[in-house]
N, C-alpha and C. Protein backbone atom coordinates (compact mmCIF):
# COMPACT_ATOMS: atom_id res chain seq x y z
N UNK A 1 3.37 12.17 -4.45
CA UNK A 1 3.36 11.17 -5.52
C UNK A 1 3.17 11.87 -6.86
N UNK A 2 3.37 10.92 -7.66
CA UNK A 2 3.47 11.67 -9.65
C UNK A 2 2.30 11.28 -10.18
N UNK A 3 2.05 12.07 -11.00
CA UNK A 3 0.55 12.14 -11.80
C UNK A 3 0.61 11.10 -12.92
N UNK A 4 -0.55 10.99 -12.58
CA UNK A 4 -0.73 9.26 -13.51
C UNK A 4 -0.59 9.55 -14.66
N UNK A 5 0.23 10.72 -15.22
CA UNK A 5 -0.09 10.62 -17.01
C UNK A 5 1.36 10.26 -16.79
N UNK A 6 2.45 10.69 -16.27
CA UNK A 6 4.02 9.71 -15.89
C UNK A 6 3.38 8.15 -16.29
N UNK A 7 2.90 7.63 -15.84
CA UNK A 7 2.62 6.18 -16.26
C UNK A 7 3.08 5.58 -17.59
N UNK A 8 4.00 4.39 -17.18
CA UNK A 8 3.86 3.90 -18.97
C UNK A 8 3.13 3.29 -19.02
N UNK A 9 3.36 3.26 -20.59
CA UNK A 9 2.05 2.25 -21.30
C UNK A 9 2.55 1.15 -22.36
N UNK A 10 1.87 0.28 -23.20
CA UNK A 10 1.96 -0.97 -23.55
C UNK A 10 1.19 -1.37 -23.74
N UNK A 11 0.74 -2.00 -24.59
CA UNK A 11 -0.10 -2.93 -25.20
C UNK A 11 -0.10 -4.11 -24.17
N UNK A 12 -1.63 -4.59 -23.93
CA UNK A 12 -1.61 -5.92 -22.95
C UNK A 12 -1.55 -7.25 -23.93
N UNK A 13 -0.42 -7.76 -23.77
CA UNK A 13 -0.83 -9.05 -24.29
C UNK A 13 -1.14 -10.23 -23.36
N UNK A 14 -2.03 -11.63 -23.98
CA UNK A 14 -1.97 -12.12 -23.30
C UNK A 14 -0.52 -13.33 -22.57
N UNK A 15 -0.02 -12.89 -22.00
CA UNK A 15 1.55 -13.56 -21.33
C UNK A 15 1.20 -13.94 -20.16
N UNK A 16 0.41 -13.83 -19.30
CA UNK A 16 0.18 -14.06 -17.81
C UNK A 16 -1.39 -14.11 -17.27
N UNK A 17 -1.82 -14.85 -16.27
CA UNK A 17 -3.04 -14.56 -15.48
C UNK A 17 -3.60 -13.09 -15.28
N UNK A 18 -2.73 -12.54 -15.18
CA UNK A 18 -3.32 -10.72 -15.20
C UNK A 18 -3.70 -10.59 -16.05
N UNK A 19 -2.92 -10.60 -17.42
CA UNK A 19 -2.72 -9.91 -18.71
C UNK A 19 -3.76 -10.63 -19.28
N UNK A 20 -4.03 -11.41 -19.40
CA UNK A 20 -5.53 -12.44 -19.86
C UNK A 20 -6.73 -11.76 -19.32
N UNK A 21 -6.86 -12.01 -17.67
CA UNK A 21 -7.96 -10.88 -17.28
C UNK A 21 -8.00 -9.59 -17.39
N UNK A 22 -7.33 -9.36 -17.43
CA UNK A 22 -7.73 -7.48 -17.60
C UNK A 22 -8.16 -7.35 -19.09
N UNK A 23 -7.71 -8.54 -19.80
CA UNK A 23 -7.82 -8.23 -21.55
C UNK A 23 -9.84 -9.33 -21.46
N UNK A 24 -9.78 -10.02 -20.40
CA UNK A 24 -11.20 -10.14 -20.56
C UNK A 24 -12.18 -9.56 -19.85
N UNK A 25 -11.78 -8.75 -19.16
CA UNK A 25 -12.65 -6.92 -18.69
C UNK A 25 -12.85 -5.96 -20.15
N UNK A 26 -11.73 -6.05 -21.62
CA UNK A 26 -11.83 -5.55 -22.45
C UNK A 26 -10.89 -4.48 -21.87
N UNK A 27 -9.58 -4.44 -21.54
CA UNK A 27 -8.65 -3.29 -21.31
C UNK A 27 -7.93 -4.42 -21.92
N UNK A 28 -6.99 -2.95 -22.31
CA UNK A 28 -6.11 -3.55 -23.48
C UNK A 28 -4.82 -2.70 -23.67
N UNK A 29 -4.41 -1.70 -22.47
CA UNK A 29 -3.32 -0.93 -22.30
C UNK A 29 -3.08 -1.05 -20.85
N UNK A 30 -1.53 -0.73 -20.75
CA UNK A 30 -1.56 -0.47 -19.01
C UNK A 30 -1.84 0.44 -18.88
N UNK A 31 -1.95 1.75 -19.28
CA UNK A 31 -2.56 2.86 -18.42
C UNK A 31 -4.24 2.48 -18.07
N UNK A 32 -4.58 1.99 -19.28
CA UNK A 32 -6.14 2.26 -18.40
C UNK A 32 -6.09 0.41 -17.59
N UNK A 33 -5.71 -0.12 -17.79
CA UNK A 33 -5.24 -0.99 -16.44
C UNK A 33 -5.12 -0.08 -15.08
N UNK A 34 -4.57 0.43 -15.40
CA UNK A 34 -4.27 1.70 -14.28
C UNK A 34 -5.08 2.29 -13.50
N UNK A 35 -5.94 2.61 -14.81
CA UNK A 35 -7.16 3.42 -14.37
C UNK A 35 -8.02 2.42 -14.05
N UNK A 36 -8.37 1.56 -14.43
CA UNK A 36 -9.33 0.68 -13.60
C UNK A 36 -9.17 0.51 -12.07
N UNK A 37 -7.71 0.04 -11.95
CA UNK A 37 -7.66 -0.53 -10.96
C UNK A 37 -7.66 0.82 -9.41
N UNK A 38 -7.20 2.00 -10.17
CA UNK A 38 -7.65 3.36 -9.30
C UNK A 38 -9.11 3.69 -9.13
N UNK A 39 -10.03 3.41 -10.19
CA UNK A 39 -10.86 3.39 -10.04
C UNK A 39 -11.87 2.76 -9.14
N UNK A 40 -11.59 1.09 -9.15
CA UNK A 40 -12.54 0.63 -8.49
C UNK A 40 -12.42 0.32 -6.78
N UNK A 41 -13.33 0.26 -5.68
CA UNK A 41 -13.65 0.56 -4.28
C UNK A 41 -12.42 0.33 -3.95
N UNK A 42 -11.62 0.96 -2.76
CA UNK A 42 -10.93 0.72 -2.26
C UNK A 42 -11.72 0.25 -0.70
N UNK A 43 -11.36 -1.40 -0.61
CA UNK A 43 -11.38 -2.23 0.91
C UNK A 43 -10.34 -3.22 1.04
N UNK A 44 -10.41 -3.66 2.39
CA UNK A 44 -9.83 -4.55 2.30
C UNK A 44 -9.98 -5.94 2.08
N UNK A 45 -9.12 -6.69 1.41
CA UNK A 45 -9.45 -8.31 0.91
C UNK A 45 -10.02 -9.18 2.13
N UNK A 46 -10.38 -10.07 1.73
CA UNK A 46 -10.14 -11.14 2.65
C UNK A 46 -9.33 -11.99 2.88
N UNK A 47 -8.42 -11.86 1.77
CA UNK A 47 -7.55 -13.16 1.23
C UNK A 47 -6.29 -12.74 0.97
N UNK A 48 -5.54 -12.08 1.03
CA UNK A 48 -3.99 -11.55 0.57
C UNK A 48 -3.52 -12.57 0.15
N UNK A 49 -3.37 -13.84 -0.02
CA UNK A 49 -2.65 -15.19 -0.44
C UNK A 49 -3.12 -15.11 -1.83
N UNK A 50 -4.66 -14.63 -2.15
CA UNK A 50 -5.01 -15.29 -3.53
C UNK A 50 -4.90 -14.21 -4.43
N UNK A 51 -4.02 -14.36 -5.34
CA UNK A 51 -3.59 -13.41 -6.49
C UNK A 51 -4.44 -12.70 -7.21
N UNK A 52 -5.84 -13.37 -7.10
CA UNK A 52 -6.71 -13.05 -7.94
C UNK A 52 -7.60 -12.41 -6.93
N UNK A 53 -7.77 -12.26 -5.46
CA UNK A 53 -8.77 -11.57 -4.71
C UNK A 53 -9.15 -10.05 -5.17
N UNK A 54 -7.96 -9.44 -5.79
CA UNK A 54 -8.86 -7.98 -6.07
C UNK A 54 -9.86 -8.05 -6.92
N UNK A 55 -9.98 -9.18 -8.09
CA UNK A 55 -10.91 -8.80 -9.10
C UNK A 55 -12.31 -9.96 -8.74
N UNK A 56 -12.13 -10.85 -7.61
CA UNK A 56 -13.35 -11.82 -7.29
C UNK A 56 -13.66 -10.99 -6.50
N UNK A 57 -13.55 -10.04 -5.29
CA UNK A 57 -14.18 -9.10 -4.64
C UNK A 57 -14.12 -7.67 -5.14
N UNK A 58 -14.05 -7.45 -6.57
CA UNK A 58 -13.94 -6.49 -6.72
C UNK A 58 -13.77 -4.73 -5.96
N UNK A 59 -12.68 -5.34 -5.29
CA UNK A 59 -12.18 -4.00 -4.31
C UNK A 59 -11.08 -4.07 -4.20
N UNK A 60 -9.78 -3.38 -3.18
CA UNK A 60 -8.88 -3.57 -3.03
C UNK A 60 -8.28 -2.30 -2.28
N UNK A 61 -7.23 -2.75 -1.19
CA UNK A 61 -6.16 -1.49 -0.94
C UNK A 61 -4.90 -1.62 -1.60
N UNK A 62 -4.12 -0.46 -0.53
CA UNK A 62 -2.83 -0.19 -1.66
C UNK A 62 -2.31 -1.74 -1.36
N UNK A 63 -2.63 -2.64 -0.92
CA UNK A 63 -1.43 -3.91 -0.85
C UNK A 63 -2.19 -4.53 -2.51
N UNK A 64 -2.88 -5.64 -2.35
CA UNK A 64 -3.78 -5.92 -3.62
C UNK A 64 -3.67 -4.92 -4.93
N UNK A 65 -4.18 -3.55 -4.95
CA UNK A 65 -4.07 -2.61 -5.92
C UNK A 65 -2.56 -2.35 -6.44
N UNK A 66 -1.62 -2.64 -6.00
CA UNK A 66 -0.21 -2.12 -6.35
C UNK A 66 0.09 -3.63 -6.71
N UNK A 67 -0.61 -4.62 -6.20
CA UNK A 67 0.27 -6.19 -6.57
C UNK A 67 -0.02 -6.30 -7.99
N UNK A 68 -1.62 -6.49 -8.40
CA UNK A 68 -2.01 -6.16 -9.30
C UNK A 68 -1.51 -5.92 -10.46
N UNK A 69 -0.93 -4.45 -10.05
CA UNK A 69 -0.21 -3.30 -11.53
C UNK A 69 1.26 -4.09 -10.98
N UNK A 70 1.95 -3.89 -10.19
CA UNK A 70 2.88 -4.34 -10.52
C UNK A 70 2.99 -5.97 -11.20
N UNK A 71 2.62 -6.92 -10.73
CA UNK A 71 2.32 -8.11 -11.24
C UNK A 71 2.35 -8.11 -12.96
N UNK A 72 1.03 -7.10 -13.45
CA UNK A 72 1.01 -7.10 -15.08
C UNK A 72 2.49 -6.02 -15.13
N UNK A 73 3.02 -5.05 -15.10
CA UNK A 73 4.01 -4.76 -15.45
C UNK A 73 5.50 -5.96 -15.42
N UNK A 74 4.92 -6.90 -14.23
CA UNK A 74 6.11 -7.48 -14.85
C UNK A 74 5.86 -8.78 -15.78
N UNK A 75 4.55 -9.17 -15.74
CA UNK A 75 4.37 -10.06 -17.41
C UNK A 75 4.76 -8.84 -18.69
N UNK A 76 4.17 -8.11 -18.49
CA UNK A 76 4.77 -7.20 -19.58
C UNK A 76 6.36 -6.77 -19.79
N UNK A 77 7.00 -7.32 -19.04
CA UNK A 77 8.34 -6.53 -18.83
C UNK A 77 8.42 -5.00 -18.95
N UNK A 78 7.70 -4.73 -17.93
CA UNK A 78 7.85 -2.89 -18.02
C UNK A 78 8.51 -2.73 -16.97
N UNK A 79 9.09 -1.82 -16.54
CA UNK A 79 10.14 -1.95 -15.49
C UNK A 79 9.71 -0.75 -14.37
N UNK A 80 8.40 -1.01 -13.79
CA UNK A 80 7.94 -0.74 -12.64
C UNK A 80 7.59 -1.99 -11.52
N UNK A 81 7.77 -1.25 -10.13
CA UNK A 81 7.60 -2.29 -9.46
C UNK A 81 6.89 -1.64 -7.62
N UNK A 82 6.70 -2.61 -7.13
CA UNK A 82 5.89 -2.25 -5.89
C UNK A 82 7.13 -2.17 -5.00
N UNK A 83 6.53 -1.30 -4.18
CA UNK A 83 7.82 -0.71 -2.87
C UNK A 83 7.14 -0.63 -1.92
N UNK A 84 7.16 -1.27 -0.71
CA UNK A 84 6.86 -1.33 0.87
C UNK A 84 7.40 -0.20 1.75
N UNK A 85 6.90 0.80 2.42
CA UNK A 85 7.34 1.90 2.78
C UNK A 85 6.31 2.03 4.43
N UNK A 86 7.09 2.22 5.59
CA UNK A 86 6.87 2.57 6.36
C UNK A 86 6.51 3.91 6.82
N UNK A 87 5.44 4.62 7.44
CA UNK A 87 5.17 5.87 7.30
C UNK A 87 4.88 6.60 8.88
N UNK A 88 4.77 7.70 9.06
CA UNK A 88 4.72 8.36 10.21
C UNK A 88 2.82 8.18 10.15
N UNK A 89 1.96 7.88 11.28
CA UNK A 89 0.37 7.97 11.13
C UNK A 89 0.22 8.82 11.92
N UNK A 90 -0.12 9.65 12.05
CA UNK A 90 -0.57 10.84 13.18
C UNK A 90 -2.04 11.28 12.78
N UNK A 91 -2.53 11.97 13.34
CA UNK A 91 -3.89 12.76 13.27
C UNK A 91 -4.10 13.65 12.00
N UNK A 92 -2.80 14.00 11.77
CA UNK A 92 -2.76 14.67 10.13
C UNK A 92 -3.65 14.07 9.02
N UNK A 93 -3.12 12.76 9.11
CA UNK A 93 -3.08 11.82 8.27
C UNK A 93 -4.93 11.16 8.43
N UNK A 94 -5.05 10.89 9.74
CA UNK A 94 -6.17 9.73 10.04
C UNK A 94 -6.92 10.69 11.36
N UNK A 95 -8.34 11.03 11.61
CA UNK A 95 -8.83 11.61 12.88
C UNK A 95 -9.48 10.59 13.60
N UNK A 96 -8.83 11.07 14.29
CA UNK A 96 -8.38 9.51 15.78
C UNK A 96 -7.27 9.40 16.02
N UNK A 97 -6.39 9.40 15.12
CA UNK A 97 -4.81 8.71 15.55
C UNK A 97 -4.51 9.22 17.13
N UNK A 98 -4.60 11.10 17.41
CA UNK A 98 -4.23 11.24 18.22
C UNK A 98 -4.85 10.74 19.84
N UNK A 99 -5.64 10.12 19.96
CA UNK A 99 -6.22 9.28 20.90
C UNK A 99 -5.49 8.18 21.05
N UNK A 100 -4.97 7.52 19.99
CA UNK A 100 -4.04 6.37 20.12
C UNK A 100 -2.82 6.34 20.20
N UNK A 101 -2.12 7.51 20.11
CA UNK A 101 -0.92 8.15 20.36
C UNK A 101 -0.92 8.60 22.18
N UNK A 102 -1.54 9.13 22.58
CA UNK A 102 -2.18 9.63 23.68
C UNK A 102 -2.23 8.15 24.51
N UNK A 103 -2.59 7.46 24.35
CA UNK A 103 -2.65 6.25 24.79
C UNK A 103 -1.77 5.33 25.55
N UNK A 104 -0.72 5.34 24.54
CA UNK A 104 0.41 4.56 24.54
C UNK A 104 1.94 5.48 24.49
N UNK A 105 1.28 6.81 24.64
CA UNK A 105 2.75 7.81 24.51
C UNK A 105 3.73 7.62 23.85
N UNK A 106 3.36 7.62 22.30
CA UNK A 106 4.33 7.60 21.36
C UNK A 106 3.70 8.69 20.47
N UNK A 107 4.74 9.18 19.55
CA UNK A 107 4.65 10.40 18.92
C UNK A 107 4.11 9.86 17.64
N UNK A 108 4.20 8.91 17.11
CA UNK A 108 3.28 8.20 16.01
C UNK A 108 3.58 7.02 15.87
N UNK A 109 2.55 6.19 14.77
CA UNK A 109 2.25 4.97 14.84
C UNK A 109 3.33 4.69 13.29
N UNK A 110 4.00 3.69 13.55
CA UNK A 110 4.73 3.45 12.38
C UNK A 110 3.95 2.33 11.45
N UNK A 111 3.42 2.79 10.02
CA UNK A 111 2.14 2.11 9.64
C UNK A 111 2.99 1.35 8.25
N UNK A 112 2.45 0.37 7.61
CA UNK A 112 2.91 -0.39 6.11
C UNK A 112 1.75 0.71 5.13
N UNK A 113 2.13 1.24 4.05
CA UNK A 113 1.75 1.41 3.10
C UNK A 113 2.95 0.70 1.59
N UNK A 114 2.10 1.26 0.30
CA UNK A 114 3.05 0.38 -0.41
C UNK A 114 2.73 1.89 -1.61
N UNK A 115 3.40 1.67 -2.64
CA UNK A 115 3.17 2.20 -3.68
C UNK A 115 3.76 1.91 -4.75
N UNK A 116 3.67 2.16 -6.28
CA UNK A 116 4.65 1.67 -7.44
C UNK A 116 5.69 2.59 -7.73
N UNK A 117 6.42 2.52 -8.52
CA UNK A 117 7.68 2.87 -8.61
C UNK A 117 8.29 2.50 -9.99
N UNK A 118 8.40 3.60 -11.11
CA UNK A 118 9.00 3.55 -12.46
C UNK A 118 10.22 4.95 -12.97
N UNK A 119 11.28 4.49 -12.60
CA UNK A 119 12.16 5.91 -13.03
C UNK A 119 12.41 6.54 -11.79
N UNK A 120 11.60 7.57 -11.88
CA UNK A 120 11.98 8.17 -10.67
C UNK A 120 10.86 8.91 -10.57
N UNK A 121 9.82 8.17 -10.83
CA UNK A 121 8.41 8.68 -10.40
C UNK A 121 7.60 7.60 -9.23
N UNK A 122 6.64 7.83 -8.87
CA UNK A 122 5.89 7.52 -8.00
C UNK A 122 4.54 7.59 -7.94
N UNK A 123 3.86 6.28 -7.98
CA UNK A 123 2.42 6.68 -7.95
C UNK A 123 1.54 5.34 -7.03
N UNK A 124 0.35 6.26 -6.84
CA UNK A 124 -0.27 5.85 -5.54
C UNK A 124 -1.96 5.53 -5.69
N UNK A 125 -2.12 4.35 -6.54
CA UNK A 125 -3.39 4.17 -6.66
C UNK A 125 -4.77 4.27 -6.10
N UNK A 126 -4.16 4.42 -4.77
CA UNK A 126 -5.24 4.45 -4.09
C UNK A 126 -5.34 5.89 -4.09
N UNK A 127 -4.52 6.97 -4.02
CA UNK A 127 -4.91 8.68 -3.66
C UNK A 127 -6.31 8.70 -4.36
N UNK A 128 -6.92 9.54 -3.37
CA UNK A 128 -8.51 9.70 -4.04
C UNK A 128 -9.54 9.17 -3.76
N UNK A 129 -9.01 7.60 -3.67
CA UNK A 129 -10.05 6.37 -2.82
C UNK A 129 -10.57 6.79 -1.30
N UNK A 130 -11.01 6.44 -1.34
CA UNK A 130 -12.17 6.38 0.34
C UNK A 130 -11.54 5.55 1.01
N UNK A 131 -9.85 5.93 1.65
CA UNK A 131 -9.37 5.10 2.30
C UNK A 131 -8.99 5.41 3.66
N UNK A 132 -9.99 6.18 3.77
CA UNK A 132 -9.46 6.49 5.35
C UNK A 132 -8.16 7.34 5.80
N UNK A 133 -7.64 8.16 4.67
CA UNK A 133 -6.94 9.22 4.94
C UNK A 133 -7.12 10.47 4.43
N UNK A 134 -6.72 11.46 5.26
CA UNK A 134 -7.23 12.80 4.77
C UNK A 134 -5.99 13.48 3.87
N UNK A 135 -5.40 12.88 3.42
CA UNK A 135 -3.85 13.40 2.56
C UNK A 135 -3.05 12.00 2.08
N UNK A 136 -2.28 12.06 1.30
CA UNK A 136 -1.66 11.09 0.35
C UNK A 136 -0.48 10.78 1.43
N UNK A 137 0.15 9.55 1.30
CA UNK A 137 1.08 9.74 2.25
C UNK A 137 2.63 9.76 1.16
N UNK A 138 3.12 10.84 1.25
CA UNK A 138 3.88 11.30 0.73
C UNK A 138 5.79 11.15 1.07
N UNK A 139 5.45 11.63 2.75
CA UNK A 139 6.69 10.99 3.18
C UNK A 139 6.71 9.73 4.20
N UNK A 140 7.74 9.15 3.98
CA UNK A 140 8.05 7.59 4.82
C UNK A 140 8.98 7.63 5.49
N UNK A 141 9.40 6.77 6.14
CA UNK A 141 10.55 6.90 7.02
C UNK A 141 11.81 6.06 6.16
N UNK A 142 10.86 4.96 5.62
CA UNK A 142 11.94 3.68 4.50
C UNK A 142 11.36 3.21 3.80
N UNK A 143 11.65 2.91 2.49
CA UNK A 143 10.72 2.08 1.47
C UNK A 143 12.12 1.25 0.63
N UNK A 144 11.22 0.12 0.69
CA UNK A 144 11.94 -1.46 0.10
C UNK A 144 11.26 -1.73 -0.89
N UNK A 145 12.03 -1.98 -2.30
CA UNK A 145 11.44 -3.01 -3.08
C UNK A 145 10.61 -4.27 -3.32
N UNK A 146 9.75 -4.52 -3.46
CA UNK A 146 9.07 -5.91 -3.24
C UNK A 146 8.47 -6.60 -4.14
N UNK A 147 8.46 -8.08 -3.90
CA UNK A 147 7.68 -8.77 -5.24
C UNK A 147 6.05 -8.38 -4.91
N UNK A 148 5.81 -8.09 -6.18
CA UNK A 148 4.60 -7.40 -6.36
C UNK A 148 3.25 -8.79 -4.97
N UNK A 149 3.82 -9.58 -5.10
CA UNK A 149 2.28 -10.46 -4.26
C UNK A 149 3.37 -11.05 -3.06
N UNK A 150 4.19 -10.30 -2.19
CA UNK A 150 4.91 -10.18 -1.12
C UNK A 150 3.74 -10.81 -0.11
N UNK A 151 4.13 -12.03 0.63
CA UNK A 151 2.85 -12.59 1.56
C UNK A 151 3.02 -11.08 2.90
N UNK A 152 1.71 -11.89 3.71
CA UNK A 152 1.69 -11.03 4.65
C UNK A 152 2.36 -11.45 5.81
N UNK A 153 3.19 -12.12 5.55
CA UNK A 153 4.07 -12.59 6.94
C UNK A 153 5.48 -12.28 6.64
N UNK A 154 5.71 -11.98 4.86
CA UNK A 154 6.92 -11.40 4.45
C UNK A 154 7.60 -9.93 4.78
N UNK A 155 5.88 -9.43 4.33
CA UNK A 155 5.18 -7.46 4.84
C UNK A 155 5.53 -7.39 6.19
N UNK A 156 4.90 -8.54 6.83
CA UNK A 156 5.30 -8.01 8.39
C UNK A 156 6.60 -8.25 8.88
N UNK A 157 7.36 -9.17 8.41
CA UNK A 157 8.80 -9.45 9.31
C UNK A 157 9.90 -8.58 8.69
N UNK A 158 9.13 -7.62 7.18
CA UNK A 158 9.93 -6.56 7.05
C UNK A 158 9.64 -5.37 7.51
N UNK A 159 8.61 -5.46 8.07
CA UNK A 159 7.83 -4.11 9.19
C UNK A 159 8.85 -4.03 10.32
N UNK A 160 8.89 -5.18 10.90
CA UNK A 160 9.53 -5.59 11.73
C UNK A 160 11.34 -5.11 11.93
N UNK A 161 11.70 -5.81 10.88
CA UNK A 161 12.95 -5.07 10.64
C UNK A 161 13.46 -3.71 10.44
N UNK A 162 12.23 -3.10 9.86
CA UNK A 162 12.36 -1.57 9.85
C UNK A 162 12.25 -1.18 11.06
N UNK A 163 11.36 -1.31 11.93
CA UNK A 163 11.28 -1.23 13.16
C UNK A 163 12.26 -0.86 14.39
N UNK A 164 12.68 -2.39 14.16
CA UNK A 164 14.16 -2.68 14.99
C UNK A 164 15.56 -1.67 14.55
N UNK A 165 15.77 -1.59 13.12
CA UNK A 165 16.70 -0.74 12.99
C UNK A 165 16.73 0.55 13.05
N UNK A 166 15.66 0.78 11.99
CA UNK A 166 15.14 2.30 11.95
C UNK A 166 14.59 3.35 12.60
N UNK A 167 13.52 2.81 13.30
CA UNK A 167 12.45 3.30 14.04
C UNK A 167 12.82 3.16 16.11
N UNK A 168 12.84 1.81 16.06
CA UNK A 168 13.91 1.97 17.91
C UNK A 168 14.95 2.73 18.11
N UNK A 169 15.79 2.72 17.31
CA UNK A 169 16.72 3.49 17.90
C UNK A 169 16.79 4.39 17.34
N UNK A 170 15.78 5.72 17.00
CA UNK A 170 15.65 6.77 16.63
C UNK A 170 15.35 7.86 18.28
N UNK A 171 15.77 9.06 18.03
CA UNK A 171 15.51 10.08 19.43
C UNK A 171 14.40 9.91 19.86
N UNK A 172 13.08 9.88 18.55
CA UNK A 172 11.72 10.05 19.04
C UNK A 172 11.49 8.66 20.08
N UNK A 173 11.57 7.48 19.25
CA UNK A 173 10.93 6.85 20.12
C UNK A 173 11.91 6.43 21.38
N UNK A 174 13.24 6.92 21.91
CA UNK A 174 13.97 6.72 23.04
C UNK A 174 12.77 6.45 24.07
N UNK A 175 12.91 5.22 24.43
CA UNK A 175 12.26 4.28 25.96
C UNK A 175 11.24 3.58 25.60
N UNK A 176 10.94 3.48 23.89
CA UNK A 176 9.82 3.17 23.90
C UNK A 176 9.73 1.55 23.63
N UNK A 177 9.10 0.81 24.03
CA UNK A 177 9.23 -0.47 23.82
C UNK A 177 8.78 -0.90 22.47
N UNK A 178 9.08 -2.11 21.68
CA UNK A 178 8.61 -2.98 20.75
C UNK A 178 7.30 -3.19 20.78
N UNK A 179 6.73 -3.95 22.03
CA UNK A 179 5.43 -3.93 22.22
C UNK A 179 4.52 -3.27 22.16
N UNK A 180 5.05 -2.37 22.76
CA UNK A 180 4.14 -0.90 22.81
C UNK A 180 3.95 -0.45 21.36
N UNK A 181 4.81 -0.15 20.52
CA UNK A 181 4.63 -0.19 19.21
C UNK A 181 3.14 -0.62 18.54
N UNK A 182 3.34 -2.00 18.67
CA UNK A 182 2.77 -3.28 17.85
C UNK A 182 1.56 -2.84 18.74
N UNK A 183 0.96 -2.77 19.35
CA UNK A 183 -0.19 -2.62 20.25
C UNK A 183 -1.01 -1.27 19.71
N UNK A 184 -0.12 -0.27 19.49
CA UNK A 184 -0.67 0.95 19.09
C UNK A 184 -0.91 0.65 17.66
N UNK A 185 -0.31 -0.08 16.49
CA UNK A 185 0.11 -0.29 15.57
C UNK A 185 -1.78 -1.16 15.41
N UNK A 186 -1.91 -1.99 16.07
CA UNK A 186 -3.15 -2.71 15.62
C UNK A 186 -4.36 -1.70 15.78
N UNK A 187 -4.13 -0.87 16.98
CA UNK A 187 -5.15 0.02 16.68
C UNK A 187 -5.30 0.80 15.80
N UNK A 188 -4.17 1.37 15.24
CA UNK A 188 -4.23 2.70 13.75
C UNK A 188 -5.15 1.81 13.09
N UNK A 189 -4.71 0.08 12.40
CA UNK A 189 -4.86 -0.43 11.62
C UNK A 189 -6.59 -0.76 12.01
N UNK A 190 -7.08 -0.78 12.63
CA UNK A 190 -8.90 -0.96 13.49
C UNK A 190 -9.28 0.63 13.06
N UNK A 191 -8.66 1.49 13.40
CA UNK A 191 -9.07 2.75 12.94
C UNK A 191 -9.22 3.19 11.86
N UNK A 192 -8.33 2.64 11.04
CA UNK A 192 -8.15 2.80 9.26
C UNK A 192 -9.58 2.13 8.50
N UNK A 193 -9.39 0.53 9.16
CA UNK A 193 -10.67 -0.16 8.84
C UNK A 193 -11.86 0.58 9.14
N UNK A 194 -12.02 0.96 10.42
CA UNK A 194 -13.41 2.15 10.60
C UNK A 194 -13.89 3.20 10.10
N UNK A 195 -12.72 3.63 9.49
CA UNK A 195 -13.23 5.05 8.98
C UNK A 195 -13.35 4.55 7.30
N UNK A 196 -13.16 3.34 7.04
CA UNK A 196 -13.35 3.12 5.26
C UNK A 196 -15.04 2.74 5.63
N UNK A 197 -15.47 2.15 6.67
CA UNK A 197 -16.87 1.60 6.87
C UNK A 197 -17.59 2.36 6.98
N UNK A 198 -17.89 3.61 7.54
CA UNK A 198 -18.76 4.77 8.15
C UNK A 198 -19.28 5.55 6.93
């Protein structure tokens, strides 16, 4: 991913529900919009439906944290946006994975991460956060454009589709079932949650 000084910037006005709150936190640019929102805990919501859950629980992962910035970039008309990207999870990445790989005899867990996207840079709010990975995830298998507050039934039936096209009928996973997938898939995601708690 690209270093947050790539970031544009802009004056916040007030045009939108974001752009109002972040200007009544007293930020008043998107970069340090930016920086706030890198800054503060990375967990997970309770609520993915409510637009406003990152800043009433003051926390957030990359889903919430990227809706966020992308959301005020597009009251602002800045022309960054959030991208849904499927990724390889292995033991590299997360310690445990390989127990859950081991498990279900697949060579990795195909996981949702998200990140923003301006030009032809890339950046990843969460790198740095206490999120339960030991490295940035850098490469993906596919990444899609998305409206910045994409529900979670939208996230998943495009998980899904990546899945089916991309990921089944690839060499690695030859014999491997759908199910089997999704089964290993809830555990990464129990594992991810555990290691942000400890």
């Amino acid at each position: 991913m690209d270093s947050y000084d790539k970031l544009p910037d802009a004056e916040i006005l007030p045009v939108g529900d974001l752009s109002k709150k972040f200007l009544s936190l007293g930020i008043n640019s998107f970069k340090g919009a930016c920086d706030y929102v890198h800054n503060i805990t990375y967990g997970y919501n309770t609520d993915y439906e409510d637009r406003m859950i990152f800043f009433k629980e003051k926390k957030g992962s990359c889903t919430t944290k990227h809706a966020v910035i992308a959301g005020l970039a597009q009251e602002l008309d800045i022309p960054l946006y959030k991208q849904v990207c499927v990724y390889k999870f292995t033991e590299d990445i997360t310690t445990g994975v390989q127990e859950i790989l081991n498990k279900y005899e697949v060579p990795y867990i195909p996981m949702v991460h998200c990140f923003l996207v301006y030009k032809n840079y890339k950046f990843d709010l969460t790198e740095g956060n206490y999120n339960g990975k030991k490295k940035a995830i850098d490469d993906y298998i596919y990444a899609e454009r998305v409206d910045p507050f994409i529900s979670r039934k939208d996230e998943y039936l495009l998980y899904k589709k990546i899945l089916r096209e991309k990921i089944l009928p690839s060499k690695e996973m030859e014999g491997i079932a759908e199910k089997t997938i999704l089964k290993a898939r809830e555990e990464g995601i129990k594992l991810l949650k555990a290691c942000i708690l400890i």
